[in-house]
Protein backbone atom coordinates (compact mmCIF):
# COMPACT_ATOMS: atom_id res chain seq x y z
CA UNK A 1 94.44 82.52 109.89
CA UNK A 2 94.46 81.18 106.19
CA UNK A 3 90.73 79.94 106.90
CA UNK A 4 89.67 82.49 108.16
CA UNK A 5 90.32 85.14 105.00
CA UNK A 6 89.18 82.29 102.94
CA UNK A 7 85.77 82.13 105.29
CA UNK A 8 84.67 85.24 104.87
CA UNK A 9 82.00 86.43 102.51
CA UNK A 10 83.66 88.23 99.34
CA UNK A 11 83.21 91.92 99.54
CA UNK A 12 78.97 93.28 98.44
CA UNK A 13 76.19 95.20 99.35
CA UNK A 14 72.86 93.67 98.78
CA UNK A 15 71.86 96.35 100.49
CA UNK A 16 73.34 98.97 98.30
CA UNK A 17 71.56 95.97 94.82
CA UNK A 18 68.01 96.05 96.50
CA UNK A 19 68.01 100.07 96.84
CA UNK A 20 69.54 100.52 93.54
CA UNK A 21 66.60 98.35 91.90
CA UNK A 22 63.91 100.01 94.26
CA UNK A 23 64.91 103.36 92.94
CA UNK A 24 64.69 102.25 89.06
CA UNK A 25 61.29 100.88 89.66
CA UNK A 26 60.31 104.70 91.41
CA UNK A 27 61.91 106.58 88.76
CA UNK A 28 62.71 104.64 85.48
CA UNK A 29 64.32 107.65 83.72
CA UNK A 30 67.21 106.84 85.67
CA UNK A 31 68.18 104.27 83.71
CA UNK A 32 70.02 106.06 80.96
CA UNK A 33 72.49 107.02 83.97
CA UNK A 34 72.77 103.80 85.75
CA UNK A 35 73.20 101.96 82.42
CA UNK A 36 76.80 103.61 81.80
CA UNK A 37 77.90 103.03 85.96
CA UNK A 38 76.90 99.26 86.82
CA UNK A 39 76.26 96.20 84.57
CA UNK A 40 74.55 93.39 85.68
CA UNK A 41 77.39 90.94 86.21
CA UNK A 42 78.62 93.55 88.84
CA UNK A 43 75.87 92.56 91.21
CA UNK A 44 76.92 90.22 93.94
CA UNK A 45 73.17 88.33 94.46
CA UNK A 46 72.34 86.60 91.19
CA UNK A 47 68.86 87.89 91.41
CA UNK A 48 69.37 91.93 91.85
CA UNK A 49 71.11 90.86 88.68
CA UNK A 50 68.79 89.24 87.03
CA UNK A 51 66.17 92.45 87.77
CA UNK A 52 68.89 94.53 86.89
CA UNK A 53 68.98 92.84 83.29
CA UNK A 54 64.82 92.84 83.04
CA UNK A 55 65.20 96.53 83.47
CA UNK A 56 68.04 97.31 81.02
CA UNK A 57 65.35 95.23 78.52
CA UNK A 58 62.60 96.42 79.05
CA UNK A 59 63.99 99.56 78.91
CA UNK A 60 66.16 98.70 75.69
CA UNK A 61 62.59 97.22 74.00
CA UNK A 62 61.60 101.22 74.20
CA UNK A 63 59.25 100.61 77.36
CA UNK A 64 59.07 101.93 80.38
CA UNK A 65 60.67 98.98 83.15
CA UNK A 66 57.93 100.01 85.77
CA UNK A 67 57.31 97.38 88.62
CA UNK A 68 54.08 95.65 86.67
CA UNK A 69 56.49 95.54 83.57
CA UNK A 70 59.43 93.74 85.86
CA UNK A 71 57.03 91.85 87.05
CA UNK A 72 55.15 90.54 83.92
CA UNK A 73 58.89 90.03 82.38
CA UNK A 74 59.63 87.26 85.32
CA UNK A 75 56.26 85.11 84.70
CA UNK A 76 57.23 81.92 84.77
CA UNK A 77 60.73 82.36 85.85
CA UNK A 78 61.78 80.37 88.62
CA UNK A 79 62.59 82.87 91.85
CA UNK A 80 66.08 82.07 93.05
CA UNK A 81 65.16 82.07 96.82
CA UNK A 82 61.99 80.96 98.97
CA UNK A 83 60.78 84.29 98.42
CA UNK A 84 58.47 85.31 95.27
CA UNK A 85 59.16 88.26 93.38
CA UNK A 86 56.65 90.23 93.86
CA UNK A 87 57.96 90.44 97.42
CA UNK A 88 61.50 90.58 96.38
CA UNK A 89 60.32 93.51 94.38
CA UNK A 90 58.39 95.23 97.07
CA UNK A 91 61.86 94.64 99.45
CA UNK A 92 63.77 97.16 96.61
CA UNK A 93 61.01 99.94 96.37
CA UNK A 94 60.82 100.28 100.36
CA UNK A 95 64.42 100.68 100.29
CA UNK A 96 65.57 102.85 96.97
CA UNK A 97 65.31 106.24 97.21
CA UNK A 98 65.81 107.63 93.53
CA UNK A 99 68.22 110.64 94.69
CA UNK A 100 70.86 108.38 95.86
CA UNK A 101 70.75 106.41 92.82
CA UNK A 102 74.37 106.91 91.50
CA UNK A 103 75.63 106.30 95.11
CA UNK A 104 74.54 102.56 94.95
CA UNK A 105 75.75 102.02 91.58
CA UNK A 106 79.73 102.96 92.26
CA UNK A 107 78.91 101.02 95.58
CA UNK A 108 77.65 97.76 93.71
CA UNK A 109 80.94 98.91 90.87
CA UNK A 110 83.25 99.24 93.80
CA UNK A 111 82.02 95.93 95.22
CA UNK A 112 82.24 93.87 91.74
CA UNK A 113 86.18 95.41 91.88
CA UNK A 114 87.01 94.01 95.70
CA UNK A 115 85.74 90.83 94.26
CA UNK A 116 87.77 90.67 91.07
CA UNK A 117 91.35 91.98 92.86
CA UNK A 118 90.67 89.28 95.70
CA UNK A 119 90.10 86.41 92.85
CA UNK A 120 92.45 87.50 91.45
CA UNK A 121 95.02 87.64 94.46
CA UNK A 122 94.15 83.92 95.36
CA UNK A 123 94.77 82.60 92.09
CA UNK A 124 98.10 84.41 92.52
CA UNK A 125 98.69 82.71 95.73
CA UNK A 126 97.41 79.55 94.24
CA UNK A 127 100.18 79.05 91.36
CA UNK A 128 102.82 80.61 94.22
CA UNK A 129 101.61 77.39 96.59
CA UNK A 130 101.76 75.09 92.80
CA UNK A 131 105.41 76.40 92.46
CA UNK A 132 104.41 78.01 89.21
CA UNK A 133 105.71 81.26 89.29
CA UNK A 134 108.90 82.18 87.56
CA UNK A 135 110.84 85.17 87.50
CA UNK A 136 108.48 88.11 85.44
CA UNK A 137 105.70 86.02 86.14
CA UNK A 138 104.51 89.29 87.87
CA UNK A 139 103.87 91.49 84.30
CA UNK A 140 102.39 88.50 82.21
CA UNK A 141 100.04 87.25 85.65
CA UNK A 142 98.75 91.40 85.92
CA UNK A 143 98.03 91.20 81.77
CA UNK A 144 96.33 87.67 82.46
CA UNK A 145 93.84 89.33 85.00
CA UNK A 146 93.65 92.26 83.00
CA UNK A 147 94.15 94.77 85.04
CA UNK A 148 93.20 97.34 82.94
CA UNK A 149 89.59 96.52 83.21
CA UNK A 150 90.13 94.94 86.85
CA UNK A 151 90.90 98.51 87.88
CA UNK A 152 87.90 101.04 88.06
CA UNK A 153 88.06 104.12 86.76
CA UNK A 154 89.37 107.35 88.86
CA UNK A 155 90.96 104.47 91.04
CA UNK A 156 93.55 105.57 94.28
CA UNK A 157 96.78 105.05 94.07
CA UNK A 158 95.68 103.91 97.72
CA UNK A 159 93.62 101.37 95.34
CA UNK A 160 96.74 100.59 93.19
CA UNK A 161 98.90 99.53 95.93
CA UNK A 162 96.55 97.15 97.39
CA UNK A 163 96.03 95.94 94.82
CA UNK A 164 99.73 95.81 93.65
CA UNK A 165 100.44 94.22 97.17
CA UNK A 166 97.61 91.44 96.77
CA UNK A 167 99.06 90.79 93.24
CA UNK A 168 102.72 89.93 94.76
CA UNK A 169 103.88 93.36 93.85
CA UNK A 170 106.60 95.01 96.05
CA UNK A 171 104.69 97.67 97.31
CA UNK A 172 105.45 100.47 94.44
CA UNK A 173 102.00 101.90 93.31
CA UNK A 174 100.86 100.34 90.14
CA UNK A 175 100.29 103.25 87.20
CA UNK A 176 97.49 101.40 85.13
């Protein structure tokens, strides 16, 4: 059983990365808004990321990040898979559709989050198997994470005990 959790992929949608990069490229004004849900470290595939980043640039350096922009910015840069690009590129546009552009950025937000509480649960259960927890270890260990930005905004109290739970909590919701 302990393999098993540890085997599985951590929680993202590359699906949710590509679209959300298709739908910049087909409507670049949307920027401004997706700028202030998702950063790029949220993005689970190092290279959605990396577009992600060539956008916010190229948008920041007062252009507009169209896809001949993007793809003039990543001349010369290595492509992370066997698959160039341009291609890469052409994968996000068939699948972003501008009107759900929000949607994939609190799905790519709420992905980044899963990751963080379950790192931050094994670490937990790391020092617990290292016999280095002591009694209040509990409040210092949920400051050491930082909970406060672990935690996304407008989050459940559904959210909160999980994550209260996965932090060796007793169950009682957490009020971040």
């Amino acid at each position: 059983r302990r393999s098993e959790l540890l085997d599985r992929q951590p929680p993202a949608s590359v699906e949710a990365e590509r679209a959300l990069i298709g739908s910049l490229i087909l409507d670049p004004k949307l920027v401004a808004t997706v700028k202030k849900l998702v950063a790029p470290e949220q993005f689970y595939a190092a290279a959605y990321g990396d577009l992600y980043r060539r956008i916010l640039e190229i948008q920041a350096s007062g252009a507009i990040p169209d896809g001949p922009l993007l793809l003039a910015s990543l001349s010369g840069v290595p492509t992370p898979g066997a698959d160039p690009w341009a291609y890469m590129l052409a994968e996000c546009v068939n699948e972003g559709y501008a009107f759900n552009v929000a949607e994939y950025a609190k799905v790519i937000a709420r992905k980044a989050f899963l990751r963080r509480a379950v790192q931050a649960a094994l670490e937990f259960v790391q020092r617990a198997y290292r016999d280095e927890i002591a009694d209040g270890d509990l409040e210092s260990l949920q400051k050491a994470v930082h909970l406060e930005k672990l935690c996304p905004p407008k989050q459940t109290d559904v959210e909160r005990l999980v994550l209260s739970c996965a932090l060796g909590g007793n169950g009682e919701v957490l009020d971040l």
